[in-house]
C-alpha atoms as a PDB file:
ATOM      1  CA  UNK A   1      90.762  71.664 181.934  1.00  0.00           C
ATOM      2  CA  UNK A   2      90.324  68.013 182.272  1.00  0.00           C
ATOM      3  CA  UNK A   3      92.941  65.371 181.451  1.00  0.00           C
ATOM      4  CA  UNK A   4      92.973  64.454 177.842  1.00  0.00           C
ATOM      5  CA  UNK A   5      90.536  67.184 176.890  1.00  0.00           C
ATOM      6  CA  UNK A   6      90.613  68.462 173.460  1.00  0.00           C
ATOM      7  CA  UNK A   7      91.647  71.822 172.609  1.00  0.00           C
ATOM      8  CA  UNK A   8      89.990  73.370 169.335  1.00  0.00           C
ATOM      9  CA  UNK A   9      91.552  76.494 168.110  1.00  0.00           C
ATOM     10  CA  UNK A  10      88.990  78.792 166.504  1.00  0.00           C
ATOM     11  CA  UNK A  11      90.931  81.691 164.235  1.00  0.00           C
ATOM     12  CA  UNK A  12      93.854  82.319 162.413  1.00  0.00           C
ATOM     13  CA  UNK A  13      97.431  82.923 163.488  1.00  0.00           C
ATOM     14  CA  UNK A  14      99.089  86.408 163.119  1.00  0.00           C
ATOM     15  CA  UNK A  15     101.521  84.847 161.325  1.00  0.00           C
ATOM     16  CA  UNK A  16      98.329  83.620 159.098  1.00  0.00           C
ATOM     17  CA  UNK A  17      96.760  86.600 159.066  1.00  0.00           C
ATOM     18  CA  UNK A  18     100.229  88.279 157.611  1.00  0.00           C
ATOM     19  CA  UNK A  19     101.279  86.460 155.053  1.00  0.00           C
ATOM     20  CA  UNK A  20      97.036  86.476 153.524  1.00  0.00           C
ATOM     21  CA  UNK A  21      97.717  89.898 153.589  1.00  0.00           C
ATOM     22  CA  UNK A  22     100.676  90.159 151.961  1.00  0.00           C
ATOM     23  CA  UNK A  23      99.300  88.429 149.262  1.00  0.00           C
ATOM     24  CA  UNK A  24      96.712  89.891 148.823  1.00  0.00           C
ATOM     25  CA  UNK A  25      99.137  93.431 148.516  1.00  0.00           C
ATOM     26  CA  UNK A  26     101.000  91.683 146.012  1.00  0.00           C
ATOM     27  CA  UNK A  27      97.939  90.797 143.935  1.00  0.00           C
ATOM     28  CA  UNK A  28      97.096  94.654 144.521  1.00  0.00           C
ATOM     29  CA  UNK A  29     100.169  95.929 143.158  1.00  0.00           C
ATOM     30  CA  UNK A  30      99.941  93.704 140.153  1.00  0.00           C
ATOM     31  CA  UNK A  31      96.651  94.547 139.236  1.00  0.00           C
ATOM     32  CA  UNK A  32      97.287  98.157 139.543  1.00  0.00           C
ATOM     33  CA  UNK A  33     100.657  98.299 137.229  1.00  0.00           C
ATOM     34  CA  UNK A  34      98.551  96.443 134.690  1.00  0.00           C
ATOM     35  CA  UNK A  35      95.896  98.845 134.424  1.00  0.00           C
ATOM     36  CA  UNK A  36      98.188 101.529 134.895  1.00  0.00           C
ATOM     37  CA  UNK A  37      99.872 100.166 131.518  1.00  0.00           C
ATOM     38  CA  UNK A  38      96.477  99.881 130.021  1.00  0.00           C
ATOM     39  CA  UNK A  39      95.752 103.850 130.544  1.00  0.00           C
ATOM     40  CA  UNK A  40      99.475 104.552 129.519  1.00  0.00           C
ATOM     41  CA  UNK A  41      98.305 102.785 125.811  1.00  0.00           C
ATOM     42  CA  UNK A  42      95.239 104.215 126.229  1.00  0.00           C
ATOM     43  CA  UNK A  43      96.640 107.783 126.040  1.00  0.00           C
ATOM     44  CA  UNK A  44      98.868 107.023 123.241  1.00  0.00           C
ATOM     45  CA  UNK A  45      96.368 105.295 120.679  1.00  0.00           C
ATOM     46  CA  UNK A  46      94.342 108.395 121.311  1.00  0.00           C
ATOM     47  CA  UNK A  47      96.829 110.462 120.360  1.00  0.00           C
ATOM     48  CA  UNK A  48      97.879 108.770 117.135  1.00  0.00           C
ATOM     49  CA  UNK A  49      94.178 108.547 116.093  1.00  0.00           C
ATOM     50  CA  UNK A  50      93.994 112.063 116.687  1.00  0.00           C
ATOM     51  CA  UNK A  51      97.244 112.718 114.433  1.00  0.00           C
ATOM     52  CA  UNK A  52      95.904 110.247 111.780  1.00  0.00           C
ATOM     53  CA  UNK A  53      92.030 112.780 111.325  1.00  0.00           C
ATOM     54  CA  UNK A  54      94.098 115.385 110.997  1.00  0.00           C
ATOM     55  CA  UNK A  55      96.213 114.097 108.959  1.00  0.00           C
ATOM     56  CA  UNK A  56      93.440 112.676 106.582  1.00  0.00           C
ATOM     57  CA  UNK A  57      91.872 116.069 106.638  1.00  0.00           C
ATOM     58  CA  UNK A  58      94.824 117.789 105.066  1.00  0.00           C
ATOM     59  CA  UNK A  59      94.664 114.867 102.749  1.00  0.00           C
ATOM     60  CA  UNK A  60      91.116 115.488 101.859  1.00  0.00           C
ATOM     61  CA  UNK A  61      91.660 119.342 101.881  1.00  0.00           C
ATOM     62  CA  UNK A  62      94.276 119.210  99.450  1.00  0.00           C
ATOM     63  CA  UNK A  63      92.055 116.662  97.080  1.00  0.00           C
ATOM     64  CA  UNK A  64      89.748 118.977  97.032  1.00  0.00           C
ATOM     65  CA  UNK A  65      91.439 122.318  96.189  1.00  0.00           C
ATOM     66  CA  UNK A  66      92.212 122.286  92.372  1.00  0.00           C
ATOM     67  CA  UNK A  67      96.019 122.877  92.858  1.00  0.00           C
ATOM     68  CA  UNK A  68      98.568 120.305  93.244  1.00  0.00           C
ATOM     69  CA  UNK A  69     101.492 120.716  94.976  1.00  0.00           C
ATOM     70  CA  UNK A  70     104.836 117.975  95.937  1.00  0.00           C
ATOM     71  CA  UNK A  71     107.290 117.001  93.652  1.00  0.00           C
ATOM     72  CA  UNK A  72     106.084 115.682  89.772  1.00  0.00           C
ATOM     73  CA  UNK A  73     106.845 111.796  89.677  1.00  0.00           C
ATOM     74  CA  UNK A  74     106.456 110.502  85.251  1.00  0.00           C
ATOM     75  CA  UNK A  75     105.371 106.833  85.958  1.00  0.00           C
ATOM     76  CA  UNK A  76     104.754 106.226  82.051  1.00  0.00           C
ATOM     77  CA  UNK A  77     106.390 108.151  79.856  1.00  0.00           C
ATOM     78  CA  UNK A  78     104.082 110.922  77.815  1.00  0.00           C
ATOM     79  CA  UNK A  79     101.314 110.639  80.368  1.00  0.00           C
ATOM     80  CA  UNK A  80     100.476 113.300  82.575  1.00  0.00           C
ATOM     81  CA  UNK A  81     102.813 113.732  85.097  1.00  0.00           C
ATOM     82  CA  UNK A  82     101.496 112.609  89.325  1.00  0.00           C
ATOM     83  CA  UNK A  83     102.245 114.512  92.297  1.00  0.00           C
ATOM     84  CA  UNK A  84     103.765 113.159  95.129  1.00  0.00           C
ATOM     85  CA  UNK A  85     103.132 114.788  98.363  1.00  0.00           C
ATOM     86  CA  UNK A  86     104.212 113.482 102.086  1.00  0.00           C
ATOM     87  CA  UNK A  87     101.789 114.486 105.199  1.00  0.00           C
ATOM     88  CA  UNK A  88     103.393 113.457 107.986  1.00  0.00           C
ATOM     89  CA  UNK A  89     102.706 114.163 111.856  1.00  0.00           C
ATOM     90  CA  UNK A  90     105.201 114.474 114.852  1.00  0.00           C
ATOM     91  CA  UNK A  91     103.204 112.785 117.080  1.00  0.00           C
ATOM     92  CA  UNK A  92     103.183 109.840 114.752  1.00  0.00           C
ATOM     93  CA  UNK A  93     106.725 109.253 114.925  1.00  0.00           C
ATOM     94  CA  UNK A  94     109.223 109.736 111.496  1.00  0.00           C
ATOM     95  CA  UNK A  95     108.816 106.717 109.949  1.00  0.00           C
ATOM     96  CA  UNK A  96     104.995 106.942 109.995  1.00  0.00           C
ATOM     97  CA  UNK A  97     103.137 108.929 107.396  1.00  0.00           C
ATOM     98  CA  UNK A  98     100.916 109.150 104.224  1.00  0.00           C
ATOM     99  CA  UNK A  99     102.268 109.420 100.165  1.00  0.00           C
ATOM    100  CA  UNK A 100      99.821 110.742  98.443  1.00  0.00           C
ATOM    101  CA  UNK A 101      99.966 110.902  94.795  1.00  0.00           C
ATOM    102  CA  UNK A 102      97.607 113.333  92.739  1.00  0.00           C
ATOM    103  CA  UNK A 103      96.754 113.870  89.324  1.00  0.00           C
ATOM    104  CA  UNK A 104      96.161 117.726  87.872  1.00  0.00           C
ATOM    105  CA  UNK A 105      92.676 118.324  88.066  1.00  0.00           C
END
């Protein structure tokens, strides 16, 4: 080479080339874990909505079968008495769950 001659580089460093890469793992991982979260809500909503038709169909079974069943609740007195009945699911968790209060038919 001549005196004074100017060297271009043309490429990237390893040490370049490594840490691009390892960024571009990170940015892997993180978009992975998201959507991994995503299917893991995913699978529960589905579940739940499942819970809640079912539920709703024993709801609209028992509306439409002329006997009433739960425990008799006298809101005014001298009137005819409602019936409270509970439909709950386990998949729902305890503290989720329908009251459902019926008239005799």
């Amino acid at each position: 080479m001549a005196k004074g001659a100017l060297i271009t580089r043309n490429g990237f460093t390893l040490i370049e080339v490594m840490v691009s890469i390892f960024i571009l793992i990170v940015a892997a991982m993180a978009l992975l874990q998201g959507l991994d979260l995503v299917f893991r809500h995913y699978t529960l909503a589905q579940t739940r909505w499942k819970a809640i038709v079912e539920l709703w169909n024993q709801i609209e079974q028992s509306r439409a079968t002329s006997s009433t069943h739960g425990e008799p609740i006298q809101i005014i007195p001298d009137s005819r008495p409602l019936y409270r009945t509970i439909y709950k699911d386990p998949r729902l968790g305890e503290q989720f769950g329908w009251e459902v209060l019926s008239a005799e038919k």
